[in-house]
C-alpha atoms as a PDB file:
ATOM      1  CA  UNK A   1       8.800  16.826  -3.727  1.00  0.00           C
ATOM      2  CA  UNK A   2      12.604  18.029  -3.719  1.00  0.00           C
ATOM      3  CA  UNK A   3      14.032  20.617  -0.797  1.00  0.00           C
ATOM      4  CA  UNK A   4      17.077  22.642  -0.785  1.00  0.00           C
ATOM      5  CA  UNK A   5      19.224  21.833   1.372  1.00  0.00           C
ATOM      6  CA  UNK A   6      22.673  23.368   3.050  1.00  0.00           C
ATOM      7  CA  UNK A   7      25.814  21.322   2.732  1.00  0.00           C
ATOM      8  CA  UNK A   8      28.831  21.840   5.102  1.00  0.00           C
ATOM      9  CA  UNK A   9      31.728  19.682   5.697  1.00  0.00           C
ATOM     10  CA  UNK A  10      34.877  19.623   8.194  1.00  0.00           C
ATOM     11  CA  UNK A  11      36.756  20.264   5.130  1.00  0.00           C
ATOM     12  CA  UNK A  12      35.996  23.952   4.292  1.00  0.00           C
ATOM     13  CA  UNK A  13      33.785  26.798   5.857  1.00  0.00           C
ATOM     14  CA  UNK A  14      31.590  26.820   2.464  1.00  0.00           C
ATOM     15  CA  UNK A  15      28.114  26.116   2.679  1.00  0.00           C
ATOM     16  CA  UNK A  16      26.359  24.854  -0.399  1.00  0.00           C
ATOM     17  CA  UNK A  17      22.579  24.866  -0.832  1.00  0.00           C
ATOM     18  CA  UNK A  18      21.852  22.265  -3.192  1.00  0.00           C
ATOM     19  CA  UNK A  19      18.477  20.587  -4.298  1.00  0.00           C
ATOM     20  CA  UNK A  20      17.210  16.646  -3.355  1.00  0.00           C
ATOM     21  CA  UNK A  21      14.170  14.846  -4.230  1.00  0.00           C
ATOM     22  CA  UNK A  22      12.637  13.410  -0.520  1.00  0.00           C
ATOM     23  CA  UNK A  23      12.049  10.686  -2.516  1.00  0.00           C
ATOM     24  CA  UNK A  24      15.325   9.272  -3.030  1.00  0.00           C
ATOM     25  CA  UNK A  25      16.887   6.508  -0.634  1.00  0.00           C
ATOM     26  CA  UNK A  26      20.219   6.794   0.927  1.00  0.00           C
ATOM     27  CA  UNK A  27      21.098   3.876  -1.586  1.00  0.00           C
ATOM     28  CA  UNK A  28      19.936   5.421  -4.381  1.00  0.00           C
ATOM     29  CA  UNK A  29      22.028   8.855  -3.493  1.00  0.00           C
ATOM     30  CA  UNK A  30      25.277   6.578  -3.039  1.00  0.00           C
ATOM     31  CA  UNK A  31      25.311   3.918  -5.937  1.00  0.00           C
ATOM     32  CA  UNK A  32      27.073   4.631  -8.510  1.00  0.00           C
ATOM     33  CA  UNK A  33      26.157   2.735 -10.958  1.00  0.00           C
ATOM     34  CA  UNK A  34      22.394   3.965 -11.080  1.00  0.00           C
ATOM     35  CA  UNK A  35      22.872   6.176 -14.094  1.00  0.00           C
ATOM     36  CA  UNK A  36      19.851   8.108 -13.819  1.00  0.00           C
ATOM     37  CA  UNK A  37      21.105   9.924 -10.256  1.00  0.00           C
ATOM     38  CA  UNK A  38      23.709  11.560  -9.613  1.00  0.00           C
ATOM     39  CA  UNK A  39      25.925   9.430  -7.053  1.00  0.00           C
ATOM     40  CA  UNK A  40      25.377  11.393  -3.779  1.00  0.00           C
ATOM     41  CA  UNK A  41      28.235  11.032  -2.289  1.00  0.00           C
ATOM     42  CA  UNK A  42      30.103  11.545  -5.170  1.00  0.00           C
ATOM     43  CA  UNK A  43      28.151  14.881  -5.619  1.00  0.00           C
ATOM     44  CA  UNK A  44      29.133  15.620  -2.158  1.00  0.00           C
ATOM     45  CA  UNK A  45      32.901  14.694  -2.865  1.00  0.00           C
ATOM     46  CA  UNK A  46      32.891  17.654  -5.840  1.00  0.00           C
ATOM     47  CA  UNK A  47      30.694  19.987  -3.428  1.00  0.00           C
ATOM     48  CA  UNK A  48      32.848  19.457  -0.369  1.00  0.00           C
ATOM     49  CA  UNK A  49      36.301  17.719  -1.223  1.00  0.00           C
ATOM     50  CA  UNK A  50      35.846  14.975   1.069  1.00  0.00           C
ATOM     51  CA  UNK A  51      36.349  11.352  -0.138  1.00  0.00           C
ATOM     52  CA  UNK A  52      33.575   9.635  -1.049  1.00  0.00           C
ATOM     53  CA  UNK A  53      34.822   6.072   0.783  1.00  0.00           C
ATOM     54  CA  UNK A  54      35.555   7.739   3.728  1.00  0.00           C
ATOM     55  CA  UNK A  55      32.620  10.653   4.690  1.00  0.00           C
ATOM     56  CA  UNK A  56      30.371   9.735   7.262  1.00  0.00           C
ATOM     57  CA  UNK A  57      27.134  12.278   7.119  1.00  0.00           C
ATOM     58  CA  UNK A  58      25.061  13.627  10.138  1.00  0.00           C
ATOM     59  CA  UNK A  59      22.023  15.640  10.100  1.00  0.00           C
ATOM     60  CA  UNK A  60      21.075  18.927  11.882  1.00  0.00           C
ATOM     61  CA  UNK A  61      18.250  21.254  12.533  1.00  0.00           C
ATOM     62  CA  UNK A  62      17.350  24.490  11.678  1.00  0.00           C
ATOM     63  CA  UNK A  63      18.482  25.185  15.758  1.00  0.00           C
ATOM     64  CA  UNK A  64      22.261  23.561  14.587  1.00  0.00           C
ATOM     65  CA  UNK A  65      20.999  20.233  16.788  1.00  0.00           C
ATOM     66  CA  UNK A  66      21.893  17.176  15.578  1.00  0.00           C
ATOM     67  CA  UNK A  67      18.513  15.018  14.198  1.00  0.00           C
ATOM     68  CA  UNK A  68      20.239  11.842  12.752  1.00  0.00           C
ATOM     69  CA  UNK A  69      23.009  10.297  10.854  1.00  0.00           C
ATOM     70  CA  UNK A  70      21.228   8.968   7.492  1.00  0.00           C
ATOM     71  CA  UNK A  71      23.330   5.331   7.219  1.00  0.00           C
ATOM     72  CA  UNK A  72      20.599   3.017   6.429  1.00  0.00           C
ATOM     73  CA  UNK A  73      20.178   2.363   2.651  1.00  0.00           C
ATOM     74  CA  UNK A  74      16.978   1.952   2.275  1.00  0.00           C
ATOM     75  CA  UNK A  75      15.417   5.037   4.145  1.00  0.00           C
ATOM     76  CA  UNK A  76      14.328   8.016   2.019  1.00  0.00           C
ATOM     77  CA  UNK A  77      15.597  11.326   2.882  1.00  0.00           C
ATOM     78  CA  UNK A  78      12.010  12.193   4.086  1.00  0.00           C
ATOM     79  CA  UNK A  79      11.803   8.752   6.201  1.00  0.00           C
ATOM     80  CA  UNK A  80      15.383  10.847   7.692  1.00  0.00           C
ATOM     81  CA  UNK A  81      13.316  14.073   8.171  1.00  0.00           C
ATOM     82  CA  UNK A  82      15.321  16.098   5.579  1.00  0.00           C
ATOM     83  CA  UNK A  83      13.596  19.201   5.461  1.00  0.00           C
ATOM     84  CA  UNK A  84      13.597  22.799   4.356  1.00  0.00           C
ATOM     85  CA  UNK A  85      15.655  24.362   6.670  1.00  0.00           C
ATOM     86  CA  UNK A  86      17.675  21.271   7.744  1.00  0.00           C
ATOM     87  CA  UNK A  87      22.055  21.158   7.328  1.00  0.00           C
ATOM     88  CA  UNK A  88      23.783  18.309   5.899  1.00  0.00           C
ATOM     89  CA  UNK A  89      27.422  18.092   7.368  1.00  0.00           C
ATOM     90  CA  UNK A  90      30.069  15.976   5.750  1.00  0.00           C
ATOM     91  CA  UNK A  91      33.112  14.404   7.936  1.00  0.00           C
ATOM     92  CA  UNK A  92      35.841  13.003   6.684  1.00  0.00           C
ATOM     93  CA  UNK A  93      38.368  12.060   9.060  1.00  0.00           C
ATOM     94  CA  UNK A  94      41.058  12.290   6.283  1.00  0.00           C
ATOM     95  CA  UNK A  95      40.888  15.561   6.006  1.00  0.00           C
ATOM     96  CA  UNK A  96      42.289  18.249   9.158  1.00  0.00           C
ATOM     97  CA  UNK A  97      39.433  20.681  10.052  1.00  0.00           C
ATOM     98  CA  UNK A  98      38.900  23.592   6.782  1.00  0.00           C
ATOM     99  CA  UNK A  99      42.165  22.470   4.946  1.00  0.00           C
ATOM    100  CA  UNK A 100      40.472  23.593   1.856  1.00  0.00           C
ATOM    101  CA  UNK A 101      39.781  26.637   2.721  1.00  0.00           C
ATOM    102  CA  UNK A 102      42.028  30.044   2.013  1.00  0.00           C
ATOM    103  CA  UNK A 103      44.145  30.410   5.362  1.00  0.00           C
ATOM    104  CA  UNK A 104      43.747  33.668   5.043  1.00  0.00           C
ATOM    105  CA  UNK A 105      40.302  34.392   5.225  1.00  0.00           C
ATOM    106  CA  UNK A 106      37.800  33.859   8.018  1.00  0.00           C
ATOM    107  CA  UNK A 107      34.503  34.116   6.784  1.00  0.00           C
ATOM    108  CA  UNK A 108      31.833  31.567   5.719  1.00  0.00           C
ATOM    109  CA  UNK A 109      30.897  31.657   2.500  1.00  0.00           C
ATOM    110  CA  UNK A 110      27.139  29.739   0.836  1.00  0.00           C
ATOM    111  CA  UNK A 111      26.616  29.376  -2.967  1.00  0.00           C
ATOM    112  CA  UNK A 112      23.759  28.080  -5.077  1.00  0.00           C
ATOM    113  CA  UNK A 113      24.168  25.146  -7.244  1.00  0.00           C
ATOM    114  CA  UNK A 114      24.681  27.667  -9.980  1.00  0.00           C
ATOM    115  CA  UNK A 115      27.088  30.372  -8.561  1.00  0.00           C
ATOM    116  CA  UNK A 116      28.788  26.484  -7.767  1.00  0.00           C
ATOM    117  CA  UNK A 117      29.220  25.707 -11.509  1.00  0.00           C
ATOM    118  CA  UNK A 118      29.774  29.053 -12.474  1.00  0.00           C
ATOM    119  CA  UNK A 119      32.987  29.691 -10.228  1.00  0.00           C
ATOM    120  CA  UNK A 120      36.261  28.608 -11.840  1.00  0.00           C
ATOM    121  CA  UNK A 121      38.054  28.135  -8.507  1.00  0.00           C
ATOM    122  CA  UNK A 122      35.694  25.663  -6.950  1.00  0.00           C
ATOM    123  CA  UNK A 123      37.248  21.748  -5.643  1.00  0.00           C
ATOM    124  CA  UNK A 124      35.468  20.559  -8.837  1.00  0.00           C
ATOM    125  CA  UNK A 125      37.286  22.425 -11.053  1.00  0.00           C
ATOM    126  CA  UNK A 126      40.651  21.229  -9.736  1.00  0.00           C
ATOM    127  CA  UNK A 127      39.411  17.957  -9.476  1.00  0.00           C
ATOM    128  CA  UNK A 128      38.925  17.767 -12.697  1.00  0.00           C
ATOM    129  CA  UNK A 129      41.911  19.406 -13.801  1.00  0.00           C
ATOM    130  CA  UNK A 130      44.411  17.483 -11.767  1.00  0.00           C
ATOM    131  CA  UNK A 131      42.423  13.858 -12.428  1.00  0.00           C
ATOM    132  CA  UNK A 132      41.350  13.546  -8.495  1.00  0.00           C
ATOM    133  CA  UNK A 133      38.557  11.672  -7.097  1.00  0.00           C
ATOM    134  CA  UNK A 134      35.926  10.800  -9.891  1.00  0.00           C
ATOM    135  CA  UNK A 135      37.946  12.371 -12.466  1.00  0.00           C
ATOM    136  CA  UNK A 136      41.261   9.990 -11.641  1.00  0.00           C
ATOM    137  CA  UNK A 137      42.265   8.372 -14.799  1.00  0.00           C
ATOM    138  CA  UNK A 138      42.096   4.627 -14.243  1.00  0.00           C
ATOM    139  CA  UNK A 139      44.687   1.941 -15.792  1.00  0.00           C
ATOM    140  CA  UNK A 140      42.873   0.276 -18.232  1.00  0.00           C
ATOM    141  CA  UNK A 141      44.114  -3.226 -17.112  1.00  0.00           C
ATOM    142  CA  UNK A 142      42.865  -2.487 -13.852  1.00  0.00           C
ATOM    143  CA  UNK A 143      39.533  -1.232 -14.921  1.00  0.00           C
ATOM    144  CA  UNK A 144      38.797  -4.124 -16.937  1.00  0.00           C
ATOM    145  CA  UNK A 145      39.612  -6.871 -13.708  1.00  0.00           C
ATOM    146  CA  UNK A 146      37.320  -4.590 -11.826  1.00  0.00           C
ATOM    147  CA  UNK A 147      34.050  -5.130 -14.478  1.00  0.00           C
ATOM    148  CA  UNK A 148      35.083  -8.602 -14.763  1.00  0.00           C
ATOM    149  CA  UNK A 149      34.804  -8.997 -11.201  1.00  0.00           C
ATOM    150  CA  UNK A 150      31.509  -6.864 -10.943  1.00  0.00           C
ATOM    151  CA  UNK A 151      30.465  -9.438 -13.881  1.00  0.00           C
ATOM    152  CA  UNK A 152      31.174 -11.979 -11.678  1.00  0.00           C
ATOM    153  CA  UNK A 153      29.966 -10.831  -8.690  1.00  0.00           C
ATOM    154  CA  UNK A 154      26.553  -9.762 -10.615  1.00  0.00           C
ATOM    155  CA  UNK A 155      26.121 -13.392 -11.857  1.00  0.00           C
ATOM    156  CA  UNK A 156      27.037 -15.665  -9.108  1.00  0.00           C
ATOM    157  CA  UNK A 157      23.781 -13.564  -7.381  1.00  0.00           C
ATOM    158  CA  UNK A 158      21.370 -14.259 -10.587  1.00  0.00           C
ATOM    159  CA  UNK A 159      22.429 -17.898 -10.015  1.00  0.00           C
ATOM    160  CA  UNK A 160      21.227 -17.813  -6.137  1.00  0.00           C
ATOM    161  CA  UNK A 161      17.960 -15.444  -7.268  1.00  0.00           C
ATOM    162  CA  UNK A 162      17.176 -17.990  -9.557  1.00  0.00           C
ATOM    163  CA  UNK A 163      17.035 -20.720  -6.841  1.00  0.00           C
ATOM    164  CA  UNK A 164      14.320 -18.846  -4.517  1.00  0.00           C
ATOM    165  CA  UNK A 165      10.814 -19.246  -5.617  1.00  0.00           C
ATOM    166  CA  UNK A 166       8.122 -16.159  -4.044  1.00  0.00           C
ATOM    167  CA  UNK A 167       5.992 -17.985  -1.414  1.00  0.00           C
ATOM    168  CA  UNK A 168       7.888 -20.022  -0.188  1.00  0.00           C
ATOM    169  CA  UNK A 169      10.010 -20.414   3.288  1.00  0.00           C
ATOM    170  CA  UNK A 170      13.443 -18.951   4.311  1.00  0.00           C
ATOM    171  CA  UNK A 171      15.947 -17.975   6.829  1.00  0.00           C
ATOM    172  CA  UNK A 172      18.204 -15.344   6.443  1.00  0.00           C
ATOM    173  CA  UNK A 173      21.967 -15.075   7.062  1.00  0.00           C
ATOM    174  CA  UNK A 174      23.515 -11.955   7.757  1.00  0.00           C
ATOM    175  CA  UNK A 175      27.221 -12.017   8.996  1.00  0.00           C
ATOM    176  CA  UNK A 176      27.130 -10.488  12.748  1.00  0.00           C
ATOM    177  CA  UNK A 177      23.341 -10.764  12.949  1.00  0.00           C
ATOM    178  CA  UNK A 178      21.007 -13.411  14.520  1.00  0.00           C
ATOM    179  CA  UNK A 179      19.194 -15.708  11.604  1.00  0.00           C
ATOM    180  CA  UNK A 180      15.774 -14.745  10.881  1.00  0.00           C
ATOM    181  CA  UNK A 181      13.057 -16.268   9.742  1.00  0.00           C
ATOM    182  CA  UNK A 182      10.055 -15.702   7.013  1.00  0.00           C
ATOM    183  CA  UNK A 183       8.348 -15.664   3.489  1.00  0.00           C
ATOM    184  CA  UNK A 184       9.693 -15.053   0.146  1.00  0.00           C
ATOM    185  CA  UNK A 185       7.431 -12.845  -1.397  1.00  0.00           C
ATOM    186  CA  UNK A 186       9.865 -10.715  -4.155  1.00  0.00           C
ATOM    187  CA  UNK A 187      12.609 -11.791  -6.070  1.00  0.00           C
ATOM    188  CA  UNK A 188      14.052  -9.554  -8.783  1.00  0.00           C
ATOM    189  CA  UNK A 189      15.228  -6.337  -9.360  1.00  0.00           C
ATOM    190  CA  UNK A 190      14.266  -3.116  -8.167  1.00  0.00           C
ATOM    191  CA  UNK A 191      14.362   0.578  -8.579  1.00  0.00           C
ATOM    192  CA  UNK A 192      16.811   1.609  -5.421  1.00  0.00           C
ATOM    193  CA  UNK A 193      20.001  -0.395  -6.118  1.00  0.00           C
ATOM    194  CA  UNK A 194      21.130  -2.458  -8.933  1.00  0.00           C
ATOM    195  CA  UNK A 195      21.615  -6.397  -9.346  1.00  0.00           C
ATOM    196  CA  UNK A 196      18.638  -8.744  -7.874  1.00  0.00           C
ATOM    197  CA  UNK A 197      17.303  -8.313  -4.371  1.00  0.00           C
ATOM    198  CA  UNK A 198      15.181 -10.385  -1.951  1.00  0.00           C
ATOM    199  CA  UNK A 199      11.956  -9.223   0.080  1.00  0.00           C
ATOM    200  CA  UNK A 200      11.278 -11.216   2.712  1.00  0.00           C
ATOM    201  CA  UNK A 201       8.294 -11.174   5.209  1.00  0.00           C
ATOM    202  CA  UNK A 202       9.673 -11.415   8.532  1.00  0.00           C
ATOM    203  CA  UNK A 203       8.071 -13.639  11.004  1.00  0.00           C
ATOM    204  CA  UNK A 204       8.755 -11.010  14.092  1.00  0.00           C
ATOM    205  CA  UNK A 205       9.299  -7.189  13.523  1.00  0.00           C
ATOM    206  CA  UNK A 206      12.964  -7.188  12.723  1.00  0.00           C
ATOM    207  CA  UNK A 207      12.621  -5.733   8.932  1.00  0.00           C
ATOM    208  CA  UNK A 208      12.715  -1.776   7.991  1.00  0.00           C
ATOM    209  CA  UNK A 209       9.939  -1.654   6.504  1.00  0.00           C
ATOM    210  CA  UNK A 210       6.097  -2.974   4.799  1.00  0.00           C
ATOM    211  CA  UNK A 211       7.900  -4.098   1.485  1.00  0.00           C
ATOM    212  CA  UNK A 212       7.911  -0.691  -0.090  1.00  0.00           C
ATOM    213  CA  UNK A 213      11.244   1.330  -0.689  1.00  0.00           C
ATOM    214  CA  UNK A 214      11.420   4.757  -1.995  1.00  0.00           C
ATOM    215  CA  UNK A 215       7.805   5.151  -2.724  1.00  0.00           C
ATOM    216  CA  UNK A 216       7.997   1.840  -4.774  1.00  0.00           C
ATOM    217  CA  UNK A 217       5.577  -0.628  -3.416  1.00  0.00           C
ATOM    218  CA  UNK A 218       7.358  -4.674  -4.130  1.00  0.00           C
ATOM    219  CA  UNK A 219       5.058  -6.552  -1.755  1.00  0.00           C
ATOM    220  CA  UNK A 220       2.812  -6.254   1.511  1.00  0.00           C
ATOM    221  CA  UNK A 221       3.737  -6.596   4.809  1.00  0.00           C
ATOM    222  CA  UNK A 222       3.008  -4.947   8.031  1.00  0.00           C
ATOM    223  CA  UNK A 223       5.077  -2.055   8.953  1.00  0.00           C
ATOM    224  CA  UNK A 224       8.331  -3.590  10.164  1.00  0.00           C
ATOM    225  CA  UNK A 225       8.032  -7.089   8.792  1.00  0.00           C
ATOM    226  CA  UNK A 226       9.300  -6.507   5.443  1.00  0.00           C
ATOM    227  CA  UNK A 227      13.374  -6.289   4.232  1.00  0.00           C
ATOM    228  CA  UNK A 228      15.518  -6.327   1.467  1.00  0.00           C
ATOM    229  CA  UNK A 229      18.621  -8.940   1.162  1.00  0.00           C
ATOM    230  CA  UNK A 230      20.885 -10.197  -1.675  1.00  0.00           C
ATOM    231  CA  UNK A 231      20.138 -13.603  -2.833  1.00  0.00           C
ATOM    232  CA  UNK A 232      23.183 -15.194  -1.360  1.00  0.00           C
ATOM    233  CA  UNK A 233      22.144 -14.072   2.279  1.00  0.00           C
ATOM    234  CA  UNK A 234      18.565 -16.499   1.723  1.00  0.00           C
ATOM    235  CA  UNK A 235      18.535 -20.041   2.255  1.00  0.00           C
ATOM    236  CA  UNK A 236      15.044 -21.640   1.116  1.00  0.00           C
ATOM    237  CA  UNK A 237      13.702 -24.369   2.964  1.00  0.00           C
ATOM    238  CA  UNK A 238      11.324 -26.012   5.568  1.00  0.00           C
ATOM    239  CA  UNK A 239      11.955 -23.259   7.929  1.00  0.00           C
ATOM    240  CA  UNK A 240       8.973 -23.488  11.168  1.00  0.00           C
ATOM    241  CA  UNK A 241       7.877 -20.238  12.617  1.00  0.00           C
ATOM    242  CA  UNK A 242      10.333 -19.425  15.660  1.00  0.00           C
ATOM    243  CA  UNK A 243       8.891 -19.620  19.215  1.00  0.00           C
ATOM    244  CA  UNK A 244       9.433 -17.113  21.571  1.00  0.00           C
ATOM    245  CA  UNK A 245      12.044 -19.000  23.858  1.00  0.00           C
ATOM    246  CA  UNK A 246      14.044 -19.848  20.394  1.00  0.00           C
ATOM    247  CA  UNK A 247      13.520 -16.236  19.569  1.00  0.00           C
ATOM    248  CA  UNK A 248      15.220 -15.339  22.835  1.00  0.00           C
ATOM    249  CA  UNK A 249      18.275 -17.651  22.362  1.00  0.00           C
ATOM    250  CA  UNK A 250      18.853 -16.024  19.017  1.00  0.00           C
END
């Protein structure tokens, strides 16, 4: 199922209607290497103008009040109650308040996706033509360190995948968060962000969901008990079930 909905940024008085499948994750909308979606934020740096790196996105209602700011990944725009009727804002602190727009005009303004890419003034258009944002022309020395480095990156976390066998015990290492404790039970790739992923079953409630992302089902869990990590974050062992007093001093 896929919703139209209004996109407005600090950047310009515009408002865009544009069209989403609830399906897709947050992840999904943002990664930019999945090459069968279009890189949301990227989308919303040629709708809006706003840099990708630095836009932070809130949710509103069809009253203007604020529902949510979609941050997490792995939640799908329906699991963020996008809906018919709902307003995507944009922020980016950047940017002073409608520098985009004409200074002489005071009116808001809302296109379809199609009077969009039919107008020959829109930020796309000069982001193309003066090689901004997506369309900045990279040095070629540079681009190749950075897929060497991605190449890298990408196999030093096969090599830790590799190590983790589906069954067996783990605790999980997070930088700023308390180690937690649980199953294996998927190693591999998966459908809402590239390079290999962990699911672990949680001993307590601490996951974000039952091992299904995106309407893709990877293992079962109870609600809660399931989560996603790169392989780097798991270290497989002997790892005991947690009582609650150890809980508590995590």
């Amino acid at each position: 199922m896929a919703i139209h909905l209004d996109i407005t940024s600090n950047a310009s008085k515009i408002v865009h209607s544009n069209k989403f499948s609830l399906e897709l994750t947050i992840g999904q909308l943002k990664v930019r290497e999945l090459t069968y979606i279009l890189n949301f934020k990227d989308r919303l740096e040629l709708i809006t103008g706003c840099d990708a790196n630095n836009m932070r996105l809130e949710l509103f209602d069809k009253t203007d009040a604020s529902i949510c700011k979609p941050d997490d990944a792995f939640k799908t725009l329906n699991e963020y109650s996008f809906a018919a009727g709902t307003r995507l804002h944009v922020i980016d602190p950047s940017i002073q308040d409608n520098q985009l727009d004409d200074q002489n005009e005071d009116v808001y303004y809302k296109l379809t996706e199609d009077d969009y890419a039919n107008r020959k003034d829109t930020i796309q258009k000069f982001l193309q033509a003066n090689k901004l944002g997506k369309y900045k022309e990279v040095d070629p020395a540079e681009q190749k360190e950075l897929e060497e480095s991605k190449q890298r990156e990408s196999e030093r976390l096969q090599m830790h995948a590799k190590e983790l066998i589906v069954g067996n015990r783990c605790e999980v290492h997070i930088q700023n968060a308390p180690s937690r404790r649980g199953f294996i039970r998927f190693v591999g790739t998966t459908k809402f962000k590239e390079g290999p992923w962990v699911g672990i079953q949680y001993d307590e409630p601490v996951g974000k969901n039952d091992g299904c992302v995106g309407g893709v089902k990877y293992f079962e869990c109870k609600a809660k008990y399931g989560g996603f990590v790169r392989p780097d974050k798991v270290e497989m062992g002997d790892f005991p079930e947690l009582g609650m007093d150890e809980i508590d001093e995590f």
